[in-house]
Each structure stands twice: as C-alpha cells, then as structure tokens.
C-alpha atoms as a PDB file:
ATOM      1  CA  UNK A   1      21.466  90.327 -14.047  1.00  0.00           C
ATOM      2  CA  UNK A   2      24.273  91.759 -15.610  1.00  0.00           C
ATOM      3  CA  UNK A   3      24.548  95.183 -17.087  1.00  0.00           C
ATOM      4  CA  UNK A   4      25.993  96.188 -20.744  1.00  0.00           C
ATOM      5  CA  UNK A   5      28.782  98.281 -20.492  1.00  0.00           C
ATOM      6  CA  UNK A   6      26.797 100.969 -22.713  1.00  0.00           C
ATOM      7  CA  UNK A   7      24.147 101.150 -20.037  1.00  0.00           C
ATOM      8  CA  UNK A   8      26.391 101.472 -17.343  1.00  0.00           C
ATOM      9  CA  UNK A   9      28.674 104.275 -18.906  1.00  0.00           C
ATOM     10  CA  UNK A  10      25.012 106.067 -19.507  1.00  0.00           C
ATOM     11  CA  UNK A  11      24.586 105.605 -15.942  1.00  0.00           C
ATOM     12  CA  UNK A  12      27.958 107.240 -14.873  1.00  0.00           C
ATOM     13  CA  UNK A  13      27.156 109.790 -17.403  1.00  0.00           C
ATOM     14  CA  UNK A  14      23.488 110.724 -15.751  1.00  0.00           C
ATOM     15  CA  UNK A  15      25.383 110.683 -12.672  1.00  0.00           C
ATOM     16  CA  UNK A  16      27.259 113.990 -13.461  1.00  0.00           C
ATOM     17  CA  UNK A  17      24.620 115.251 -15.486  1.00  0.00           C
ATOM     18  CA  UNK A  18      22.917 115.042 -11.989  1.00  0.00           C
ATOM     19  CA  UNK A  19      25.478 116.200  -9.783  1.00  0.00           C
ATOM     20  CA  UNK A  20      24.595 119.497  -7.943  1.00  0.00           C
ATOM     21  CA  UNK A  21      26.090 122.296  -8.847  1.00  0.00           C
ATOM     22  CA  UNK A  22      28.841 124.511  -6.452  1.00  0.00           C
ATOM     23  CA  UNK A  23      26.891 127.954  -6.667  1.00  0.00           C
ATOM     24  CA  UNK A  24      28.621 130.698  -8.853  1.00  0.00           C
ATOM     25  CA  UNK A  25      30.792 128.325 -10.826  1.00  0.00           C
ATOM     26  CA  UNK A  26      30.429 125.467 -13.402  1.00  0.00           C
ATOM     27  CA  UNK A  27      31.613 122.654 -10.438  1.00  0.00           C
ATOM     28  CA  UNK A  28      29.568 119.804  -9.711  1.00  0.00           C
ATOM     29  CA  UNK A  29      30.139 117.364  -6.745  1.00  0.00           C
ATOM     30  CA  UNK A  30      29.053 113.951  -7.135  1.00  0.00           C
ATOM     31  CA  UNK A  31      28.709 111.107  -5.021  1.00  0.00           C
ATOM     32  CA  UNK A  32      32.079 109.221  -5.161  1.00  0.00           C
ATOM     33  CA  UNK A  33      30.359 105.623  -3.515  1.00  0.00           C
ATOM     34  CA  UNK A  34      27.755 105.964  -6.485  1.00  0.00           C
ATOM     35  CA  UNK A  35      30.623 106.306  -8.944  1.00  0.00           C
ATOM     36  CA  UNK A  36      33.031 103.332  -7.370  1.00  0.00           C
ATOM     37  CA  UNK A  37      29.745 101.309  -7.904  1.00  0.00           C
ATOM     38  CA  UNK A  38      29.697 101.943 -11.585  1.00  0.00           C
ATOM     39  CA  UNK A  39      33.592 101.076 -11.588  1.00  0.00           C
ATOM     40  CA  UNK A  40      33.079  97.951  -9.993  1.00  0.00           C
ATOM     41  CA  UNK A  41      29.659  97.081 -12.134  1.00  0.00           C
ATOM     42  CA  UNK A  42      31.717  97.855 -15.115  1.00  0.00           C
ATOM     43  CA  UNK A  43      34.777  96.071 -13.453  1.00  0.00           C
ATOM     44  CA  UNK A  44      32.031  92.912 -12.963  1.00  0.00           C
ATOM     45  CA  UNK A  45      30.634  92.843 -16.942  1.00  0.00           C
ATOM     46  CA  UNK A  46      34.343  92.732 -18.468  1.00  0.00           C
ATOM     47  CA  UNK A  47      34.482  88.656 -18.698  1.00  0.00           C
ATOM     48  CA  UNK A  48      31.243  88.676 -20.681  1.00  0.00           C
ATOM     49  CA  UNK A  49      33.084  90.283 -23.784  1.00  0.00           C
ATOM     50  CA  UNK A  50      35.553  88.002 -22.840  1.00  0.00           C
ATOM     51  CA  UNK A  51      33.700  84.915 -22.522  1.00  0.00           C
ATOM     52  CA  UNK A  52      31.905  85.997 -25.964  1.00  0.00           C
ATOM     53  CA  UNK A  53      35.717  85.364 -27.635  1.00  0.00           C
ATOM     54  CA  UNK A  54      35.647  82.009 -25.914  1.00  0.00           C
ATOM     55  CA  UNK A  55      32.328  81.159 -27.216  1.00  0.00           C
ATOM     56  CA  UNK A  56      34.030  81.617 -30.891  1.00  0.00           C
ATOM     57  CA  UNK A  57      37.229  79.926 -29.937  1.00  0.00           C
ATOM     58  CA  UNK A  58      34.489  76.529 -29.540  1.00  0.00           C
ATOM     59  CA  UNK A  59      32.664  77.486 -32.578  1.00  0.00           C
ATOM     60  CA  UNK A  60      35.659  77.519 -34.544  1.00  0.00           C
ATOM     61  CA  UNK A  61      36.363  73.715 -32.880  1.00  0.00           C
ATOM     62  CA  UNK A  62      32.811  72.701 -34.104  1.00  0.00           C
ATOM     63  CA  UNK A  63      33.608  73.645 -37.524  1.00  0.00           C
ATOM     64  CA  UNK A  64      36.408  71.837 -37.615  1.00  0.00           C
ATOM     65  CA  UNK A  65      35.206  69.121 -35.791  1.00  0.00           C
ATOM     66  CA  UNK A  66      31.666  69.161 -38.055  1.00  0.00           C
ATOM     67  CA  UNK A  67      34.497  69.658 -41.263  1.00  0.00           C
ATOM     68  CA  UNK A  68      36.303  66.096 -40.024  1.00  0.00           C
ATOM     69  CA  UNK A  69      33.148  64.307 -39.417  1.00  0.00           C
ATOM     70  CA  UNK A  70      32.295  65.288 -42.978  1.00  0.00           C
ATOM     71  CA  UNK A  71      35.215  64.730 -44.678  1.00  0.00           C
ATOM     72  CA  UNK A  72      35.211  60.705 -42.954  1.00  0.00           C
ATOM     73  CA  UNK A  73      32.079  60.636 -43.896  1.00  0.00           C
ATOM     74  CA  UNK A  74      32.865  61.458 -47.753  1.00  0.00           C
ATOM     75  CA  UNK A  75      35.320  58.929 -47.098  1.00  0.00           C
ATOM     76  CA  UNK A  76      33.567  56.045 -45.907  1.00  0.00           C
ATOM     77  CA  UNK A  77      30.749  56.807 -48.505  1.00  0.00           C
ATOM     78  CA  UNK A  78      33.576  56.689 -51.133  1.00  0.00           C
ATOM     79  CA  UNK A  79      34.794  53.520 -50.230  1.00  0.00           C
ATOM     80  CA  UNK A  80      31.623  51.914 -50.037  1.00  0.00           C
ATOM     81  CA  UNK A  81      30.736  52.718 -53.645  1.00  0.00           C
ATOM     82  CA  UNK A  82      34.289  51.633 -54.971  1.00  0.00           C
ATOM     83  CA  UNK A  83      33.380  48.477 -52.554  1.00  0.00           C
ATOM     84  CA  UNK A  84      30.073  48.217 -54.650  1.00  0.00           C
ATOM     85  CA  UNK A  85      31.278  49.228 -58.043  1.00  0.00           C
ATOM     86  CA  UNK A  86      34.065  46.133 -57.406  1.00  0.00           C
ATOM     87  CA  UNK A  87      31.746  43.716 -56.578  1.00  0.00           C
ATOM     88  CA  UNK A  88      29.453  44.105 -59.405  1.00  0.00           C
ATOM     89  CA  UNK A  89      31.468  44.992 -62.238  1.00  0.00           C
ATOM     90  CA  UNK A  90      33.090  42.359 -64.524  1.00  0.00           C
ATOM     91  CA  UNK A  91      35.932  44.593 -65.072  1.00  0.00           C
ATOM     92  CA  UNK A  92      37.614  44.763 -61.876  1.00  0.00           C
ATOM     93  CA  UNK A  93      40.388  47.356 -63.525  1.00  0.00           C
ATOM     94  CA  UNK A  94      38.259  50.107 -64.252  1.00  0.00           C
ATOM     95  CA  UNK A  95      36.416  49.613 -60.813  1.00  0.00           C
ATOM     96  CA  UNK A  96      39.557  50.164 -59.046  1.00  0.00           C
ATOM     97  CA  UNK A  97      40.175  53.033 -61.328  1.00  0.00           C
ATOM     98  CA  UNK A  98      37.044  54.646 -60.691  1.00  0.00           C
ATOM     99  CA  UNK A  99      37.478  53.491 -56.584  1.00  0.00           C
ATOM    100  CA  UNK A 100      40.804  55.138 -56.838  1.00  0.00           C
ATOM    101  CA  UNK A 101      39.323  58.153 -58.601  1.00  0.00           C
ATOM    102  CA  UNK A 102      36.776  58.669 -56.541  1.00  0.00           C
ATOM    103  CA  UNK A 103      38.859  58.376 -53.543  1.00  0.00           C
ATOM    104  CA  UNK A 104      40.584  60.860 -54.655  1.00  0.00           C
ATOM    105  CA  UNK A 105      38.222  63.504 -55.269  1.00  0.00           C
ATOM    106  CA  UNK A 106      36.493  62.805 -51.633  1.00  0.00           C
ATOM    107  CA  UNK A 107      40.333  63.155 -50.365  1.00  0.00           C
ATOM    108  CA  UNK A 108      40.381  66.529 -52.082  1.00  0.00           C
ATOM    109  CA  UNK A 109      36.582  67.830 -51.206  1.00  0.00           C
ATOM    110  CA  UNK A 110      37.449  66.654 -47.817  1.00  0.00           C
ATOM    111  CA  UNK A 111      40.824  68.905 -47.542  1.00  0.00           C
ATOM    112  CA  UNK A 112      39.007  71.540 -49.110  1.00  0.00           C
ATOM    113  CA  UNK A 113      36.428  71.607 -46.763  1.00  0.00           C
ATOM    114  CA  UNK A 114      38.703  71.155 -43.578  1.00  0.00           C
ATOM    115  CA  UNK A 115      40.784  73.980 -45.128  1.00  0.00           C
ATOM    116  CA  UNK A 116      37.993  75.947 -45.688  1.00  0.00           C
ATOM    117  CA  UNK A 117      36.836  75.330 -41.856  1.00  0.00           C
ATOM    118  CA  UNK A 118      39.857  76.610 -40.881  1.00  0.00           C
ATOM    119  CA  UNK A 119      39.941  79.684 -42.425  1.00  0.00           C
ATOM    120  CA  UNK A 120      36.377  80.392 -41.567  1.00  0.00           C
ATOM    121  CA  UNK A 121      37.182  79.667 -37.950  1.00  0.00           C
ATOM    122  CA  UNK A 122      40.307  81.726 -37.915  1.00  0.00           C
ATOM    123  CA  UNK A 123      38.732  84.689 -39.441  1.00  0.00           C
ATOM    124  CA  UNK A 124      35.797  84.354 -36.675  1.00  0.00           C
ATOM    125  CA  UNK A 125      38.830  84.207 -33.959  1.00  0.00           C
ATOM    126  CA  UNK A 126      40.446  87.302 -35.291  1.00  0.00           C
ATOM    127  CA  UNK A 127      37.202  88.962 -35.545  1.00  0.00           C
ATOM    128  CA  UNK A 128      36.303  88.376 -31.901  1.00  0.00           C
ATOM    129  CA  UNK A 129      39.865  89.438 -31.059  1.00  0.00           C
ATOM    130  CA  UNK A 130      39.238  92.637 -32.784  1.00  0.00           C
ATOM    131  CA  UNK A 131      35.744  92.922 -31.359  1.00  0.00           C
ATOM    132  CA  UNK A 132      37.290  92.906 -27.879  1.00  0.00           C
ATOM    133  CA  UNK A 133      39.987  95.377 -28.914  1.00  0.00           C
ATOM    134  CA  UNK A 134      37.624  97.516 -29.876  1.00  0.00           C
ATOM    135  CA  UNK A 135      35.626  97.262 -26.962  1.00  0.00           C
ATOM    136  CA  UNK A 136      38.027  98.038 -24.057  1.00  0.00           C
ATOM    137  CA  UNK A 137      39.304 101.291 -26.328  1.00  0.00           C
ATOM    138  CA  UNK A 138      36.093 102.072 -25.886  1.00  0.00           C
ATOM    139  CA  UNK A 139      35.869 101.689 -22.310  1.00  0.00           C
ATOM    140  CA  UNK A 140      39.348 102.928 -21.369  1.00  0.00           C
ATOM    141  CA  UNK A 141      38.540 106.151 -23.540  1.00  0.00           C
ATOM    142  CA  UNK A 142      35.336 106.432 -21.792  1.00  0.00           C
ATOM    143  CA  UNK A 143      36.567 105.761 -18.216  1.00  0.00           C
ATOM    144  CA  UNK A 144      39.309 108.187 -18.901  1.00  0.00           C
ATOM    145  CA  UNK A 145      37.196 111.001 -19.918  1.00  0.00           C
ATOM    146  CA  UNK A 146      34.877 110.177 -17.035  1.00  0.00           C
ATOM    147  CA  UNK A 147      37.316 110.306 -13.977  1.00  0.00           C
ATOM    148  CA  UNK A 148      39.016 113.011 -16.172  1.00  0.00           C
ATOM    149  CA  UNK A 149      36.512 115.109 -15.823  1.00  0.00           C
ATOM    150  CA  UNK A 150      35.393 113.942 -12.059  1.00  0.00           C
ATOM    151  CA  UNK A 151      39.170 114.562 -11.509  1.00  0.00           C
ATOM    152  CA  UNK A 152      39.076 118.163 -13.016  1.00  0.00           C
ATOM    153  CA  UNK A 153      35.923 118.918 -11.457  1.00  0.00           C
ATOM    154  CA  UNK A 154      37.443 117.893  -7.804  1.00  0.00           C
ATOM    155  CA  UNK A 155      40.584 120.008  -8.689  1.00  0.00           C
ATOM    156  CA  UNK A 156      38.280 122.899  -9.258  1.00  0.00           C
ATOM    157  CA  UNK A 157      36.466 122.727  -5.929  1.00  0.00           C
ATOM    158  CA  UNK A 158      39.545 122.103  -3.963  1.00  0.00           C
ATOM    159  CA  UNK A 159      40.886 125.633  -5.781  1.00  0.00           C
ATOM    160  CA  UNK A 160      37.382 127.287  -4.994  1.00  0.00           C
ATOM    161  CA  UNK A 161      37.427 125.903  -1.305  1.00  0.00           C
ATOM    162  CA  UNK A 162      40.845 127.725  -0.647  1.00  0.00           C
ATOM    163  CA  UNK A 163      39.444 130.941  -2.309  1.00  0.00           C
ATOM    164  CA  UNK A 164      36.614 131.066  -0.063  1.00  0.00           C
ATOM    165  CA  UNK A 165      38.381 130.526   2.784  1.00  0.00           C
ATOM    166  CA  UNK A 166      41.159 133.309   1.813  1.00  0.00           C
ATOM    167  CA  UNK A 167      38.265 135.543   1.226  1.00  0.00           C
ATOM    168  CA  UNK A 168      36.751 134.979   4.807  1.00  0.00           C
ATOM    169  CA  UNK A 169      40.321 135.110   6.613  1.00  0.00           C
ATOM    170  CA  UNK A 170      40.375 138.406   4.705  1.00  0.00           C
ATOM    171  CA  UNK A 171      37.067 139.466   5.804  1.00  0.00           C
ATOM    172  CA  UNK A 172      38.020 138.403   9.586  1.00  0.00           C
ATOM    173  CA  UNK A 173      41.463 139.758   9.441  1.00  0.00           C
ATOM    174  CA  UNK A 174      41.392 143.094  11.534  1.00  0.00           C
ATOM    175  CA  UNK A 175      42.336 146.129   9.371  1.00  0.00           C
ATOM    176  CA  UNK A 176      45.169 148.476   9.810  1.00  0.00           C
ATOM    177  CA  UNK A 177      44.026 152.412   9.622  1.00  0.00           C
END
C-alpha cells in the first residue's frame, strides 16, 4: 500500500527524534539503511502526485468530450424542431426563419458551452500543475532540511571522533619532566 509523502516525512522525522544520543553533546546517530528506506519510499510515492495531474488532464477531455456530445445534441434537437415546425406550418418562410434562428442560438449555446469546457478544463490543468509545484517544494525543502541536518549531525561526530582520539593520544603520549 502506498504511503503519503506527509506520513513518510513524519517517519524520517521520528527517526531522528529517536536517534541515540553521542553522550556529552547534542549529536545523534541514526541508522542510515532506515533513512535510505524512507528515500526510496518517498522516491516510490512521487508518480501518485503525478498520476493525480494525469487524472485531470482526462477529466478535462471528458468535459470537452461531454461539452461536444452536448452541443450535437442541441444541434440535432434543433434541427428536428425546424424539421417539424416546416412540415406543419403553412408558412414555410417564417419556419425557415425560426429553423434558421434557432439554429443559430443552439450554434451559439453550443460554442458557449465548448468554450466554457475549455476554460474549466484548463483552469483544472493549471491547478494540478500548481498542485504538483507545490508539492515537490515541499518535499525538496523537507528532504533538504532532513539530510541537512543528518549531514550536520555526521559532520559533528566525525569532529567529536577526532577530539576523542587527540585526547587519548594525549593521555597515552609519555610526558617529558
């Protein structure tokens, strides 16, 4: 089952929260193969956001698709009652100006509603563009704090390390009287 990306960055969070501590300073070591896991988990959810924005791409085909349907529909329902109003009106002029009319108006409604599709669709695209933007700020700001501070931490240790072992050179070192 796959993970959010929230949980997951909780997860790598707990892990340092967790980490034991290097005694008399602020270090913390943590296990590395836990954290790669994380990277990889988070590595593995990624194409969900992005399959989300593909999701809207079709949506936004629907609509237009649904839009067409509708608008041929409008059209053929149109015709049919200028058909009608033809065939039983005695004044075949102003049936073909109300046909005409009226075909006119459904061509209208019909490019207002494919318009309107279209804009709908495009603002649904450039919201789930901006959705994933947002997103993977998120999760590069995140992952650079984390390893930041796993970085940081590691630099610390390394420093302590080569203290300690000045200070027991020092200790073994014999002395000069």
């Amino acid at each position: 089952m796959a993970m959010k990306i929230d949980d997951i960055l909780k997860q790598m969070d707990q892990l340092l929260d967790d980490a034991s501590s290097f005694p008399f300073t602020n270090k913390k070591q943590i296990d590395a193969e836990q954290m790669r896991e994380y990277i990889d988990t988070l590595r593995y959810n990624m194409p969900a956001e992005l399959q989300r924005a593909k999701d809207t791409e079709d949506n936004k085909k629907k609509i237009i698709a649904d839009a067409n349907k509708e608008a041929e529909d409008i059209i053929n329902n149109a015709k049919a009652k200028a058909k009608e109003i033809v065939a039983e009106s005695s004044l075949v002029k102003q049936a073909q100006a109300q046909a005409d009319e009226i075909m006119a108006t459904a061509n209208a409604e019909a490019e207002e509603t494919i318009k309107t599709a279209n804009i709908k669709a495009e603002q649904i695209v450039l919201d789930a563009i901006d959705k994933d933007t947002q997103i993977r700020k998120l999760l590069t700001d995140d992952m650079d704090r984390v390893l930041t501070n796993a970085e940081n931490i590691l630099t610390q240790n390394l420093e302590d390390v080569r203290k300690t072992k000045d200070a027991v050179l020092a200790v073994a070192a014999p002395k000069n009287n």
